[in-house]
N, C-alpha and C. Protein backbone atom coordinates (compact mmCIF):
# COMPACT_ATOMS: atom_id res chain seq x y z
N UNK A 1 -27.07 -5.69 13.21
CA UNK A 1 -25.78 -5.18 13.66
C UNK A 1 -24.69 -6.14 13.17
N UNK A 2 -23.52 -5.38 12.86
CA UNK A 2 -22.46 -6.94 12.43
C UNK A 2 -21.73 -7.42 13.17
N UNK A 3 -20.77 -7.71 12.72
CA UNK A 3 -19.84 -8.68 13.62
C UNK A 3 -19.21 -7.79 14.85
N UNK A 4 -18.59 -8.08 15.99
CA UNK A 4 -18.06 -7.57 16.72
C UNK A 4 -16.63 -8.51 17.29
N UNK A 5 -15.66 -7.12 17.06
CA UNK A 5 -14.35 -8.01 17.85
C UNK A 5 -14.04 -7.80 19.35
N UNK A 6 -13.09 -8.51 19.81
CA UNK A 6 -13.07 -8.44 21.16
C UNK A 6 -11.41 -7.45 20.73
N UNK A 7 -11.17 -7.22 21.70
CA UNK A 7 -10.12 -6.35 21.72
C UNK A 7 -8.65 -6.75 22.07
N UNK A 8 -8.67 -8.55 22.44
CA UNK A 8 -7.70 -9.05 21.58
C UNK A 8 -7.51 -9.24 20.16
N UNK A 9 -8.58 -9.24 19.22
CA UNK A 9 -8.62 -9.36 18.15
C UNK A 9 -8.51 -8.12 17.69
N UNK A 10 -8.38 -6.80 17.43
CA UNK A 10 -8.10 -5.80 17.48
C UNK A 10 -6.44 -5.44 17.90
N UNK A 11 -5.88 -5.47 18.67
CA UNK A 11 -4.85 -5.50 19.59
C UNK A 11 -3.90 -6.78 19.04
N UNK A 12 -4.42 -7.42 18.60
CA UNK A 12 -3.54 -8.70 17.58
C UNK A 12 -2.85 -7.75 16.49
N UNK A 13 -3.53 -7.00 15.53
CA UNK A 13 -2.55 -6.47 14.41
C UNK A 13 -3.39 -6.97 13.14
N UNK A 14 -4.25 -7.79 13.66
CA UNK A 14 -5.03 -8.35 11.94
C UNK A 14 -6.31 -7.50 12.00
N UNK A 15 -6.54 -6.98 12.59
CA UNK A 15 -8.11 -6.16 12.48
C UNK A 15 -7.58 -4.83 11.85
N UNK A 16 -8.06 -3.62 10.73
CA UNK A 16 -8.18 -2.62 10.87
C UNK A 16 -8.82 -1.74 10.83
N UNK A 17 -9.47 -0.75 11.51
CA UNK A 17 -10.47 0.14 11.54
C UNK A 17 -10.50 1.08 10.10
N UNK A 18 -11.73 1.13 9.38
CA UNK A 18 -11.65 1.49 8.45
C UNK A 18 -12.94 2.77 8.56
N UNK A 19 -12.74 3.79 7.57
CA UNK A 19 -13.82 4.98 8.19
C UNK A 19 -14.22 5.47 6.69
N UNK A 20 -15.92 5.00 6.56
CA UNK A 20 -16.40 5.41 5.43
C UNK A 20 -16.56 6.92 5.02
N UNK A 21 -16.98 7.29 4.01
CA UNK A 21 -16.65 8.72 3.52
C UNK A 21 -18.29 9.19 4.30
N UNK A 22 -19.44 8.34 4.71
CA UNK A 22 -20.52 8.59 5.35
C UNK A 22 -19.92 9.20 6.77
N UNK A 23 -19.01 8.50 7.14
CA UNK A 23 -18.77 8.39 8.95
C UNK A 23 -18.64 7.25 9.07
N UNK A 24 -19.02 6.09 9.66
CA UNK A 24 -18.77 4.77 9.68
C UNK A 24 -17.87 4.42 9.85
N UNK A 25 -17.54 3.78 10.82
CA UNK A 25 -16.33 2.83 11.03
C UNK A 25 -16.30 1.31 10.50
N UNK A 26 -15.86 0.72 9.85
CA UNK A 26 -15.55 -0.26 9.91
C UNK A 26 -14.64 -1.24 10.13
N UNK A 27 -14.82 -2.14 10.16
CA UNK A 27 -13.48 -3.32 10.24
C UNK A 27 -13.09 -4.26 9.32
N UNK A 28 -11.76 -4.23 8.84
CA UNK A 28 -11.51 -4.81 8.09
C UNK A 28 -10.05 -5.91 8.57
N UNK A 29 -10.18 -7.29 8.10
CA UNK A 29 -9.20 -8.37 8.12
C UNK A 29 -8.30 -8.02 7.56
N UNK A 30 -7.11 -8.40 7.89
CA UNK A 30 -5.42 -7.73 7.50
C UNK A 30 -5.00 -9.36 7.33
N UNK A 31 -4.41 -9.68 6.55
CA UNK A 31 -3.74 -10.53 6.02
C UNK A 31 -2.15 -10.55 7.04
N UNK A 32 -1.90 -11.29 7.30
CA UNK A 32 -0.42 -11.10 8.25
C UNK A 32 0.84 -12.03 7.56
N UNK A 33 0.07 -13.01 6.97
CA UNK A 33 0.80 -13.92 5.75
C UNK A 33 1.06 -12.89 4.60
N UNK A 34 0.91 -12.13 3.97
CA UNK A 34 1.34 -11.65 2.77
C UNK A 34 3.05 -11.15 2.90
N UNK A 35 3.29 -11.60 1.60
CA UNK A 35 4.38 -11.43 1.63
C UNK A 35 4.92 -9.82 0.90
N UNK A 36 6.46 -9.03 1.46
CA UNK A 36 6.74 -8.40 1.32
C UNK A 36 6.94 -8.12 -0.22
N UNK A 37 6.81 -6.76 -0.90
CA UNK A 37 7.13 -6.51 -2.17
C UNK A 37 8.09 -7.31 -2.55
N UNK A 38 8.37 -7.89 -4.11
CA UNK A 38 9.49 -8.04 -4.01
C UNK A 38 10.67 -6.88 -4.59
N UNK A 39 12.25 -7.43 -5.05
CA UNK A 39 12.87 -5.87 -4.97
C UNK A 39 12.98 -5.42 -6.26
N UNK A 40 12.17 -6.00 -7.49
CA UNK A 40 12.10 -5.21 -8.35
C UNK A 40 10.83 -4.50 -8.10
N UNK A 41 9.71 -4.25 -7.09
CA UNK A 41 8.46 -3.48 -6.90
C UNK A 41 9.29 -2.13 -6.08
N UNK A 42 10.09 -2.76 -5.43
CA UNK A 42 10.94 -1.57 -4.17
C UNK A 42 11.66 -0.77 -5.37
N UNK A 43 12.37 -1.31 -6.47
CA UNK A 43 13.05 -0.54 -7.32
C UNK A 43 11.81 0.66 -8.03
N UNK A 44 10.95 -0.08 -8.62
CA UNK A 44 10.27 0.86 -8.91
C UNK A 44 9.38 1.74 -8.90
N UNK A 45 9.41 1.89 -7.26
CA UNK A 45 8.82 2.52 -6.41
C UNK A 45 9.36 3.80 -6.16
N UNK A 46 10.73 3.22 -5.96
CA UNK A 46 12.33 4.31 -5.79
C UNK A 46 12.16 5.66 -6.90
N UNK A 47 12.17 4.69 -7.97
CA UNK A 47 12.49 5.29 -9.35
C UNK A 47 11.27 5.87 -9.81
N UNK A 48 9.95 5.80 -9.28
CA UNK A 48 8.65 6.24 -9.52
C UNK A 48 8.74 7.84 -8.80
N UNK A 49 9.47 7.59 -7.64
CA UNK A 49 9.46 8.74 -6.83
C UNK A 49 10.59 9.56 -7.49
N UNK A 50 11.64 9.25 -7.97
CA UNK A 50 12.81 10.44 -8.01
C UNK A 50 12.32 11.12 -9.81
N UNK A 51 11.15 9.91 -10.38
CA UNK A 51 10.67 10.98 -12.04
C UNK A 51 9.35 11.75 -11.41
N UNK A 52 9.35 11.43 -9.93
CA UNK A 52 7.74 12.48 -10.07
C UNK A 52 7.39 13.85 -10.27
N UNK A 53 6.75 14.29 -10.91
CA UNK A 53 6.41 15.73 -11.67
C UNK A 53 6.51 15.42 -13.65
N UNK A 54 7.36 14.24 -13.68
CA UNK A 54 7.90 14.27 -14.88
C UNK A 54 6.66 13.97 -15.90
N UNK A 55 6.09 14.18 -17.27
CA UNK A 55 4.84 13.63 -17.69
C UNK A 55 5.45 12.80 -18.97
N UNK A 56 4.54 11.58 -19.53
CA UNK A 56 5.02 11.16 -20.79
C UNK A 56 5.71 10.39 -21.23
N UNK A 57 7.10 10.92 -22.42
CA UNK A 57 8.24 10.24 -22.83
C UNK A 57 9.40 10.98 -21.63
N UNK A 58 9.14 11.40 -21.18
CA UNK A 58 10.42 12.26 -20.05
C UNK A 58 10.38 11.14 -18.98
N UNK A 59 8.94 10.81 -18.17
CA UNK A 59 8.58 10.20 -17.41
C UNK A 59 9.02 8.36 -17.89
N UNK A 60 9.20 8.43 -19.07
CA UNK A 60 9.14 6.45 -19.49
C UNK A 60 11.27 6.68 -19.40
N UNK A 61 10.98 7.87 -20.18
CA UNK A 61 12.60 7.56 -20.39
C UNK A 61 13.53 7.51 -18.80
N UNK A 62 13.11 8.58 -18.39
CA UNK A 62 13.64 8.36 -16.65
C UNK A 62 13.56 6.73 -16.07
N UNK A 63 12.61 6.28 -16.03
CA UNK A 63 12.50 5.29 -15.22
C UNK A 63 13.26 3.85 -16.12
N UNK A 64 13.12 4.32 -17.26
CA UNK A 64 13.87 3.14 -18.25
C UNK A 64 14.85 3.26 -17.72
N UNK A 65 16.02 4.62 -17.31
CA UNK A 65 17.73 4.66 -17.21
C UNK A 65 17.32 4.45 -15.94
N UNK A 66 16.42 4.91 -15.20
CA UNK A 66 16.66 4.35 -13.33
C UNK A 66 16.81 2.90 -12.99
N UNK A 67 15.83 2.22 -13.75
CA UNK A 67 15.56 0.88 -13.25
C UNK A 67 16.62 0.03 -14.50
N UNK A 68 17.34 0.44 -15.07
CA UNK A 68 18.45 -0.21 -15.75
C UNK A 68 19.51 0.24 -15.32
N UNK A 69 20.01 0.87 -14.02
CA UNK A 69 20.95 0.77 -13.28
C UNK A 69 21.02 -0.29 -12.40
């Protein structure tokens, strides 16, 4: 059997329940130190979303004029 948390450790925010494609639950460690995107990842995240549907050179050229604003 594996590890088991107590339900402060759970209830902390670093545990997360994870659910295999079998059924299975598992648990997985959450990092609480990692640091936030930084804001060129947020930019092109933005700009990932407003070319979506787009395929290709439509799709490179969009995000070239988005993220060079």
């Amino acid at each position: 059997m594996g590890r088991t948390k107590t339900f402060a450790e759970i209830g902390a925010g670093n545990v997360n329940v994870r659910v295999t494609k079998s059924g299975k639950f598992g648990l997985i460690k959450v990092n609480k130190n990692a640091k936030p995107p930084a804001a060129q990842m947020a930019k092109m995240k933005s700009c990932a979303a407003a070319n979506r549907g787009k395929r290709g050179s439509e799709f490179k050229s969009g995000m070239k004029s988005c993220l060079s604003k």
